[in-house]
Protein backbone atom coordinates (compact mmCIF):
# COMPACT_ATOMS: atom_id res chain seq x y z
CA UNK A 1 8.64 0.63 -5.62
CA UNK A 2 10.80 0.70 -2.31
CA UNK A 3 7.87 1.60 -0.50
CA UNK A 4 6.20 -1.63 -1.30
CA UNK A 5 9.87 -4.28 -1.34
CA UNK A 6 10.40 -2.52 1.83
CA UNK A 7 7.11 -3.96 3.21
CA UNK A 8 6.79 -7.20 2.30
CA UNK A 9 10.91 -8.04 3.05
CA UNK A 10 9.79 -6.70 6.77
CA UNK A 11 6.80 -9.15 7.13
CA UNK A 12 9.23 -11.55 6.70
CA UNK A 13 11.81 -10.31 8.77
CA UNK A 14 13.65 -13.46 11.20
CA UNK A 15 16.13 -12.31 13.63
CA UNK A 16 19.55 -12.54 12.76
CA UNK A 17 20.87 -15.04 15.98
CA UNK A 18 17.58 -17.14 14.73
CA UNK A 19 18.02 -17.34 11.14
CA UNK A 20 19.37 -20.36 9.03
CA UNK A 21 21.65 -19.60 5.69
CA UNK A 22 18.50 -19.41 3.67
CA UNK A 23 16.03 -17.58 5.50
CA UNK A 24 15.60 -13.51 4.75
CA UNK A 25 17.25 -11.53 7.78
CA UNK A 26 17.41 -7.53 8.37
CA UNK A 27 20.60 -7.84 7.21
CA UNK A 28 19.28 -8.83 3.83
CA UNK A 29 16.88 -6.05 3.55
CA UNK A 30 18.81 -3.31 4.43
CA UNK A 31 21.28 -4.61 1.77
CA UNK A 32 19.00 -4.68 -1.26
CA UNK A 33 17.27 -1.45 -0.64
CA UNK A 34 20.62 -0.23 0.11
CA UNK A 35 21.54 -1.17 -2.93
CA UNK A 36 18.61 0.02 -5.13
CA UNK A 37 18.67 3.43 -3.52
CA UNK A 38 22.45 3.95 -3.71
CA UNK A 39 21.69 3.24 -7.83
CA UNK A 40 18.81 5.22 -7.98
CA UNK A 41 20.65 8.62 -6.42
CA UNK A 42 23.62 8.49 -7.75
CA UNK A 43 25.48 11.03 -9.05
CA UNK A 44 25.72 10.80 -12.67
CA UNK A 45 22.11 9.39 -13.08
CA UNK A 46 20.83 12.24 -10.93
CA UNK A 47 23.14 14.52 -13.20
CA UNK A 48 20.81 13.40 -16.35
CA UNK A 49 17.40 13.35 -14.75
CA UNK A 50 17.92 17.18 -13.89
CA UNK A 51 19.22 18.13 -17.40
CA UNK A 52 16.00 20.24 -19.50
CA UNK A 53 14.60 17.51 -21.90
CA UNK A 54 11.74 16.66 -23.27
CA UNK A 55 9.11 14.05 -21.11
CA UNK A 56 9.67 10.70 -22.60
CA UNK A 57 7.75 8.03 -23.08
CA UNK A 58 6.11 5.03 -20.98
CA UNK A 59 8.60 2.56 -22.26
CA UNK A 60 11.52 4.82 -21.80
CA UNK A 61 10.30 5.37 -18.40
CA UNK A 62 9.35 1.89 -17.92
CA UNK A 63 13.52 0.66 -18.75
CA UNK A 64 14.99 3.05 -16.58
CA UNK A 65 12.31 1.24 -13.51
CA UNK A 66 13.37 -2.11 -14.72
CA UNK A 67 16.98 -2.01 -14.39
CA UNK A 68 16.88 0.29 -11.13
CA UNK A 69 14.25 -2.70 -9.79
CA UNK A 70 17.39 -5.09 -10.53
CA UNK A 71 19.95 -2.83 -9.24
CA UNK A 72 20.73 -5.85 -6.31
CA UNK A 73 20.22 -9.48 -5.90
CA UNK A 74 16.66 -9.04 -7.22
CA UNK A 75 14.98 -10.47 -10.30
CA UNK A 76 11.53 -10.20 -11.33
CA UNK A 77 9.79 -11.57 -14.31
CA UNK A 78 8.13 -9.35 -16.91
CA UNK A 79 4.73 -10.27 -15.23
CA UNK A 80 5.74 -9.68 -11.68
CA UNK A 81 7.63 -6.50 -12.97
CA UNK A 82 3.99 -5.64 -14.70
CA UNK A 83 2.56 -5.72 -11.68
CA UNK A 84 5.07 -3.79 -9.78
CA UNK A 85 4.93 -0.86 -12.02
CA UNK A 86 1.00 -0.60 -12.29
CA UNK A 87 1.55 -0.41 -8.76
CA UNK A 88 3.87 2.34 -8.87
CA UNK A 89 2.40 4.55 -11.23
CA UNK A 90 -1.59 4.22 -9.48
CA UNK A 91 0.06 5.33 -6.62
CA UNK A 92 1.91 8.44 -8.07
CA UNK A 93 -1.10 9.05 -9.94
CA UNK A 94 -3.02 8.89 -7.24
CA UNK A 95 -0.91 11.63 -5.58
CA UNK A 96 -0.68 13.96 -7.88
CA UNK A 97 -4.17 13.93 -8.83
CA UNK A 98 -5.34 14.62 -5.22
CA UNK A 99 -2.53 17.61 -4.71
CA UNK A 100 -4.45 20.80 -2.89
CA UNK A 101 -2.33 23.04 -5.22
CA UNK A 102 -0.02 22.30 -7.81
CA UNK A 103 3.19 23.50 -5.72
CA UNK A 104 2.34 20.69 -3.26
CA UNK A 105 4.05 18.30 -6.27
CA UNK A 106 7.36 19.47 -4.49
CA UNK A 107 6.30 18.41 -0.87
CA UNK A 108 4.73 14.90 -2.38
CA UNK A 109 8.46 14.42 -3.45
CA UNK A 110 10.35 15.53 -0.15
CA UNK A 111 7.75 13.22 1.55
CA UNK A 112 9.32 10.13 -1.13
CA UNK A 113 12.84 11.64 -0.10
CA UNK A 114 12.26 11.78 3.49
CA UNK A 115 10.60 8.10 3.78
CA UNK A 116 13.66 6.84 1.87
CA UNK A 117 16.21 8.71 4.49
CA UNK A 118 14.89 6.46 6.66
CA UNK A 119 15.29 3.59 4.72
CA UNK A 120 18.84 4.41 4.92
CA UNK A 121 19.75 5.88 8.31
CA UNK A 122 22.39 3.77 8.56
CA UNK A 123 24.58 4.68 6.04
CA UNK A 124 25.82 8.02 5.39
CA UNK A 125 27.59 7.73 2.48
CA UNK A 126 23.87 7.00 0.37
CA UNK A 127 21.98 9.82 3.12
CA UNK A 128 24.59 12.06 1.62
CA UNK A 129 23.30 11.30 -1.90
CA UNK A 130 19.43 11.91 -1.20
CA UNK A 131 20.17 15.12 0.71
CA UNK A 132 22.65 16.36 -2.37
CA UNK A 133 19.83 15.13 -4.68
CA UNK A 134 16.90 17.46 -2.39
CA UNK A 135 19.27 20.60 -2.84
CA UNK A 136 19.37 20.57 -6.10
CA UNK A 137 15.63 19.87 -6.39
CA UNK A 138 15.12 22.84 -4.14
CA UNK A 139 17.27 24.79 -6.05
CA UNK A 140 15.61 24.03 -9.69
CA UNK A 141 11.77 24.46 -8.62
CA UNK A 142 12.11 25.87 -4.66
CA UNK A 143 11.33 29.22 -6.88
CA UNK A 144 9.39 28.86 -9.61
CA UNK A 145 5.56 30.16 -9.93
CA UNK A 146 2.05 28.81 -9.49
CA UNK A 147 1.63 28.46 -12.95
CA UNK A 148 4.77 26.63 -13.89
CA UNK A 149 3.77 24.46 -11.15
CA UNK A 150 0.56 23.43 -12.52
CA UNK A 151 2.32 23.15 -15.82
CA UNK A 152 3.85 20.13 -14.45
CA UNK A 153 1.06 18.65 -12.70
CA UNK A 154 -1.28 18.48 -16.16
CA UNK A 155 1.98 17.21 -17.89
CA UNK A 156 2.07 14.43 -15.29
CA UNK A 157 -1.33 13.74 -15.34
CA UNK A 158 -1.99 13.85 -19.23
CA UNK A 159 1.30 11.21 -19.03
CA UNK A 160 -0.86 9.06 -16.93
CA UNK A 161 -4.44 9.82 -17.96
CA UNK A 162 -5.29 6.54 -19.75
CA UNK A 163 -3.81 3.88 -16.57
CA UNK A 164 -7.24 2.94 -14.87
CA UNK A 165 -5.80 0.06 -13.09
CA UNK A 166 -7.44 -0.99 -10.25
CA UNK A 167 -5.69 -1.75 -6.57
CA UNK A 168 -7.44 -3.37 -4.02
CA UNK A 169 -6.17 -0.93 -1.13
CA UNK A 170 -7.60 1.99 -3.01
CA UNK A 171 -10.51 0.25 -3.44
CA UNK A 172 -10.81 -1.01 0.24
CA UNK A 173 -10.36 2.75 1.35
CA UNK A 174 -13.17 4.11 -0.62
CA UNK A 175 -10.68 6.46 -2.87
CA UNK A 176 -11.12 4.41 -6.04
CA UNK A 177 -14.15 3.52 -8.15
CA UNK A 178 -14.23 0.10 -9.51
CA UNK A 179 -13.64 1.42 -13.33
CA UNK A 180 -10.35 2.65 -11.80
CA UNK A 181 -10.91 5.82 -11.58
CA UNK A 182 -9.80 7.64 -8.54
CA UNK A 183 -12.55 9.64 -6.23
CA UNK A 184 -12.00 13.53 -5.16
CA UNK A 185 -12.32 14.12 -1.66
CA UNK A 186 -15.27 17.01 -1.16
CA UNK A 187 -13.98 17.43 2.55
CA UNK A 188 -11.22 17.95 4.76
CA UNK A 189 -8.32 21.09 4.24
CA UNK A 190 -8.71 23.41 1.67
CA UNK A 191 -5.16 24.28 -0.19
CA UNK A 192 -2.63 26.62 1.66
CA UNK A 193 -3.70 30.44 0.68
CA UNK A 194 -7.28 29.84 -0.53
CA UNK A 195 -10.10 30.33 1.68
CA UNK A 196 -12.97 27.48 2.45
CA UNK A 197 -15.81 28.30 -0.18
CA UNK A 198 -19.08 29.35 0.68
CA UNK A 199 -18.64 33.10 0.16
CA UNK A 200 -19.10 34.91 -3.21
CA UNK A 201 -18.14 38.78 -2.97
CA UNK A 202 -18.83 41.47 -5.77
CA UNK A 203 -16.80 44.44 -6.76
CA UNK A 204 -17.31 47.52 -8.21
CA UNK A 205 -15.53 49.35 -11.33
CA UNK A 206 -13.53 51.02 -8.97
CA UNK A 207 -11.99 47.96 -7.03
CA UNK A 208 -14.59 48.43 -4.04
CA UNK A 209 -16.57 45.34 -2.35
CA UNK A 210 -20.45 46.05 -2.84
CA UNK A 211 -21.86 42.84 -1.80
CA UNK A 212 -21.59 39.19 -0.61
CA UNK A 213 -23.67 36.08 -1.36
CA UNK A 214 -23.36 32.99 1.00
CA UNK A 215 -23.76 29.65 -0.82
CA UNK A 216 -23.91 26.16 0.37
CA UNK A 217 -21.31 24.39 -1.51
CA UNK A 218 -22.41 20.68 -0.48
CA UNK A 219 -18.58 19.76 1.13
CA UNK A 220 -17.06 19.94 4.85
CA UNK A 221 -14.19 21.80 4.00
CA UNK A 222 -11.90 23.33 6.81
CA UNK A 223 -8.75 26.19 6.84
CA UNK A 224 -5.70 24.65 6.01
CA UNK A 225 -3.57 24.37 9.58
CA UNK A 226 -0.48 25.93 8.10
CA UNK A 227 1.64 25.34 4.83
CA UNK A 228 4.21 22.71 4.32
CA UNK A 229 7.53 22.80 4.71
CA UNK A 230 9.97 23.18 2.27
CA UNK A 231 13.37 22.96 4.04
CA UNK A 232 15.43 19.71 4.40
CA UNK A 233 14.38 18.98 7.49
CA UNK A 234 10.70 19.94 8.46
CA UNK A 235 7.01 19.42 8.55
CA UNK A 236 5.33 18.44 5.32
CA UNK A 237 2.21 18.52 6.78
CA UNK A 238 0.74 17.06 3.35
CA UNK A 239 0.29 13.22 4.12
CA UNK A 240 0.64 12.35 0.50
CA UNK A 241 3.76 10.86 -1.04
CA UNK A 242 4.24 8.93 2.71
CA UNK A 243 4.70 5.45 2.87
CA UNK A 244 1.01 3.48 2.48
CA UNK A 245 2.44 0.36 2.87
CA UNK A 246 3.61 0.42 6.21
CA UNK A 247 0.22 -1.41 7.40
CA UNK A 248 0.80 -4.35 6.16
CA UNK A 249 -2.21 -5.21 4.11
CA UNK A 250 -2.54 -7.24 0.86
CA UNK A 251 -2.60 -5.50 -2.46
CA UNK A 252 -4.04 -6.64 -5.11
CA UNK A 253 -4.05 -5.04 -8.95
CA UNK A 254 -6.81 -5.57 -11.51
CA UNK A 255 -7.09 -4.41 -15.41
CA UNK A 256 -9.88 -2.38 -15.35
CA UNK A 257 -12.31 -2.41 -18.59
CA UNK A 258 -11.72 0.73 -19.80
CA UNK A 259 -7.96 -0.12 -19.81
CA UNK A 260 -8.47 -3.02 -21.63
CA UNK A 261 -10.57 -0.65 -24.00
CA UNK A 262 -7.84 2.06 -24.24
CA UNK A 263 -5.16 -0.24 -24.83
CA UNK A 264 -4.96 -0.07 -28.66
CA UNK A 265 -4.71 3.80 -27.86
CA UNK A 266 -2.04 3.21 -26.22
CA UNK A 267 0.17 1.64 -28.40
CA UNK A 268 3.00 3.78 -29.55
CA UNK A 269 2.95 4.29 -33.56
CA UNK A 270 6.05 2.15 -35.14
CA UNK A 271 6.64 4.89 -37.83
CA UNK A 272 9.84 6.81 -37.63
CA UNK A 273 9.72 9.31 -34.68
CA UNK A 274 11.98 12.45 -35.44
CA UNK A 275 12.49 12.12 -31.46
CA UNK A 276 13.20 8.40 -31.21
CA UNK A 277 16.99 9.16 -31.52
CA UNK A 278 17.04 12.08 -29.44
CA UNK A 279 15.48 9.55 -26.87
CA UNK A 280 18.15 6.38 -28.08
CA UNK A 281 20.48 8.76 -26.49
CA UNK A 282 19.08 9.94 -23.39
CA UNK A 283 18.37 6.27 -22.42
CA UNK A 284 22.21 5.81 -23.05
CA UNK A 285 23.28 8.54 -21.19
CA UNK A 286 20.81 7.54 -18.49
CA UNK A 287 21.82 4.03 -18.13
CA UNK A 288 25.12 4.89 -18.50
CA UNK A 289 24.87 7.11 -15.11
CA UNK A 290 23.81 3.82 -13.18
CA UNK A 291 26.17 2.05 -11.31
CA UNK A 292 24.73 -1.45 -11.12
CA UNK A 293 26.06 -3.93 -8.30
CA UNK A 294 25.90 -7.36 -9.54
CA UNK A 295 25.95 -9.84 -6.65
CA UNK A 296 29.51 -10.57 -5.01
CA UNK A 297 30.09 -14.31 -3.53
CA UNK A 298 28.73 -17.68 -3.79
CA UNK A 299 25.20 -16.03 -2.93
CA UNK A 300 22.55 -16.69 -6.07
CA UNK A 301 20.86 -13.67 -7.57
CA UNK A 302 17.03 -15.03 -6.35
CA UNK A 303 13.67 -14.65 -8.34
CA UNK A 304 10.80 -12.28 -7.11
CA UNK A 305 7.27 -13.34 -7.80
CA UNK A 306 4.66 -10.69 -6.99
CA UNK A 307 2.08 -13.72 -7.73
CA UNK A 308 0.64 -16.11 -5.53
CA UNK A 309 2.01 -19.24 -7.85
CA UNK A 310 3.80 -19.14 -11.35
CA UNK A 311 1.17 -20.06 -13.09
CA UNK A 312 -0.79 -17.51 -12.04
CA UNK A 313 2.08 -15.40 -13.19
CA UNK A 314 2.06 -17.11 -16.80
CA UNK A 315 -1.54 -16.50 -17.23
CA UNK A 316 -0.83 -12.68 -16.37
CA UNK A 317 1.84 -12.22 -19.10
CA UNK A 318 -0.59 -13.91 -21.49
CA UNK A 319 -3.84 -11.94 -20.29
CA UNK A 320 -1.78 -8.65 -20.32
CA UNK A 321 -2.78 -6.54 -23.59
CA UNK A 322 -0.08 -5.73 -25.62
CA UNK A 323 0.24 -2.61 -25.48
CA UNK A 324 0.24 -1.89 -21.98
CA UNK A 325 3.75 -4.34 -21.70
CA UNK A 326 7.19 -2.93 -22.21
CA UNK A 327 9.20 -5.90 -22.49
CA UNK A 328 10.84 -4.40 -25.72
CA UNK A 329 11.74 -0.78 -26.59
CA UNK A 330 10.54 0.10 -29.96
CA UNK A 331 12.75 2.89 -31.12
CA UNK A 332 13.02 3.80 -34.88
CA UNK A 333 17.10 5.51 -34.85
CA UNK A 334 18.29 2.67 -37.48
CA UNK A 335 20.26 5.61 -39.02
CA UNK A 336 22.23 5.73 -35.43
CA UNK A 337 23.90 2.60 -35.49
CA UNK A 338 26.82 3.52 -33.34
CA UNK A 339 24.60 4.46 -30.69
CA UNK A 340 22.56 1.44 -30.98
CA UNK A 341 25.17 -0.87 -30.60
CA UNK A 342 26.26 1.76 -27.86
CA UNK A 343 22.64 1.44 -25.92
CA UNK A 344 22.58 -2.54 -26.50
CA UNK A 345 26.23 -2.58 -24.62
CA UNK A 346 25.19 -0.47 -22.00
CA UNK A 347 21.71 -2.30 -21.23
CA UNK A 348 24.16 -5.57 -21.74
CA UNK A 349 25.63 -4.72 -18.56
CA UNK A 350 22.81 -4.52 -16.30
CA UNK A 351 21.36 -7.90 -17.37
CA UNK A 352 21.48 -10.13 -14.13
CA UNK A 353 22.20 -13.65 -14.61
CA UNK A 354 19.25 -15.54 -13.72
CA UNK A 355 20.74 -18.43 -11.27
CA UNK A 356 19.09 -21.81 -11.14
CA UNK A 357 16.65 -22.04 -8.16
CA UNK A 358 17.44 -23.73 -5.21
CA UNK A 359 14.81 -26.39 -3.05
CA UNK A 360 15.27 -23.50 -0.29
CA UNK A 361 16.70 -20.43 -0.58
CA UNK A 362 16.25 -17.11 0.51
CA UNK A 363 14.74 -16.37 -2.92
CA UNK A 364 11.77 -18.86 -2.34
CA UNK A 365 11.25 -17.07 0.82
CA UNK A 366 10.68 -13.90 -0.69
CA UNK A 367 8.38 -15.62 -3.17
CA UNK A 368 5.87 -16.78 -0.30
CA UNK A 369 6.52 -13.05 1.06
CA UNK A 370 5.14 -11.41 -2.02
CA UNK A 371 2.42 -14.09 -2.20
CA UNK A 372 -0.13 -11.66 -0.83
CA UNK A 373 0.93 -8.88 -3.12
């Protein structure tokens, strides 16, 4: 998500001395993804992500993105926040289905953290947050094992095995098929510790090598240069998880049919769930760890359109199957209706006023801006 504001606010970026009152300056940039960021790491919400829980689900998941996405001046409607999340999550998917090993999840997330540092190089007070937030990553999975590793990869990937949306820089690049499905590289480093295949050896009872069989395994494989590193400040090495939007390039997104066809798979059952309050609650607590800043001064919250014109927006809410929207939260806890009311408060509070639009504002400027999105 910042990867791609961060992009388009910089094509658009006028010189401060230059700008009028309504056109988008560096100034402005820094400020909302100042803003986002500072929401996004702080403490109490970063207290809650960390605690053991059980994964939750896509609308859950989908909230939580919504209100961070209007964590400053910002606001998107639920089709341009439709696209901005299918954009999202093919891009995570994307890199942790083409991780070399399944501890290289960790270095796909120091590459997000690192990217983001530099985001925010100029303020200390938010670097301090991200940095605080890597420790304690580092210090929850720095040690744990191959296997717990690849526990979380399949739990990742089963959580995003049915999105086959298609983006037109995946597409362009050869890395996507056009049923969305993404394309496994049979070339280039093989993962840190293995060796490049080719080689079959045989062992006796006894632990002893007896013989070896070469085999032409069809790739063009090479030894991977070294491993990653895993300390605050280092060498990844691993390219994924970096920012791919800083070419600027169009990108487009496109339903796939097999996502049209999964859709009513999709759909979450609207029977009682025995873990719909446990999840009422940890949305609560969640929210309740976000600080929101709600814009100060006579300066208009401003619309973001990640269409080319509203009415191609319109059409894309009304296109959009069903099930694969998350404009409402359907969670059975009727029995909870303390915390309800609780939840509705909380999510209360992060509702931006949307301000009435303005001939020319900086908001219609970042509307052309996201016009090639």
């Amino acid at each position: 998500m910042l990867y791609i504001l961060d992009q388009r606010l910089r094509a658009q970026n006028i010189p401060g001395d230059k700008a009028r009152k309504d056109e988008w300056t560096e100034v402005d940039r820094k400020r909302v993804l100042n803003d986002i960021i500072s929401t996004m790491f702080n403490r109490k919400f970063m207290e809650e992500l960390f605690k053991p829980q059980e994964l939750y689900s896509k609308k859950a998941l989908r909230t939580v993105y919504e209100r961070l996405a209007h964590a400053s001046i910002m606001k998107l409607n639920q089709a341009s926040m439709d696209k901005l999340y299918d954009l999202m999550t093919m891009a995570f998917k994307y890199q942790v289905l083409l991780c070399p090993r399944p501890k290289d999840v960790l270095l796909v997330t120091f590459n997000h953290l690192d990217t983001i540092k530099g985001f925010i190089q100029d303020s200390p007070t938010i670097l301090q947050q991200v940095d605080e937030t890597f420790r304690q990553l580092t210090e929850i999975y720095g040690g744990l094992s191959a296997g717990e590793f690849q526990l979380i990869r399949q739990t990742l990937l089963i959580f995003f095995q049915d999105l086959h949306i298609r983006v037109s820089m995946f597409l362009k690049d050869k890395v996507q098929n056009n049923n969305g499905r993404f394309v496994l590289p049979v070339s280039g480093p093989v993962p840190w510790g293995t060796e490049v295949p080719g080689l079959i050896r045989m062992f006796n009872n006894k632990g002893e090598e007896v013989k070896r069989i070469e085999f032409k395994h069809g790739g063009n494989y090479v030894p991977a240069p070294k491993e990653g590193s895993f300390e605050l400040y280092g060498d990844r090495v691993l390219k994924l998880g970096t920012n791919m939007y800083s070419v600027n390039r169009p990108v487009e997104t496109h339903m796939s049919g097999s996502s049209k066809n999964l859709a009513s798979r999709t759909q979450e059952s609207i029977a009682p769930n025995p873990l719909a309050k446990e999840e009422l609650n940890f949305l609560a607590r969640l929210m309740g760890g976000m600080e929101i800043k709600k814009p100060s001064g006579p300066e208009p919250g401003f619309r973001l359109n990640l269409f080319t014109t509203d009415e191609e927006e319109e059409q894309a809410a009304l296109t959009r199957p069903e099930e694969l929207s998350y404009e409402v939260i359907n969670i059975q806890a009727t029995q909870d209706q303390q915390r309800s009311e609780e939840l509705a408060r909380i999510m209360g509070e992060f509702e931006i006023m949307e301000q009435p639009r303005l001939s020319t504002s900086k908001g219609d400027d970042l509307l052309a801006m996201m016009d090639e999105l």
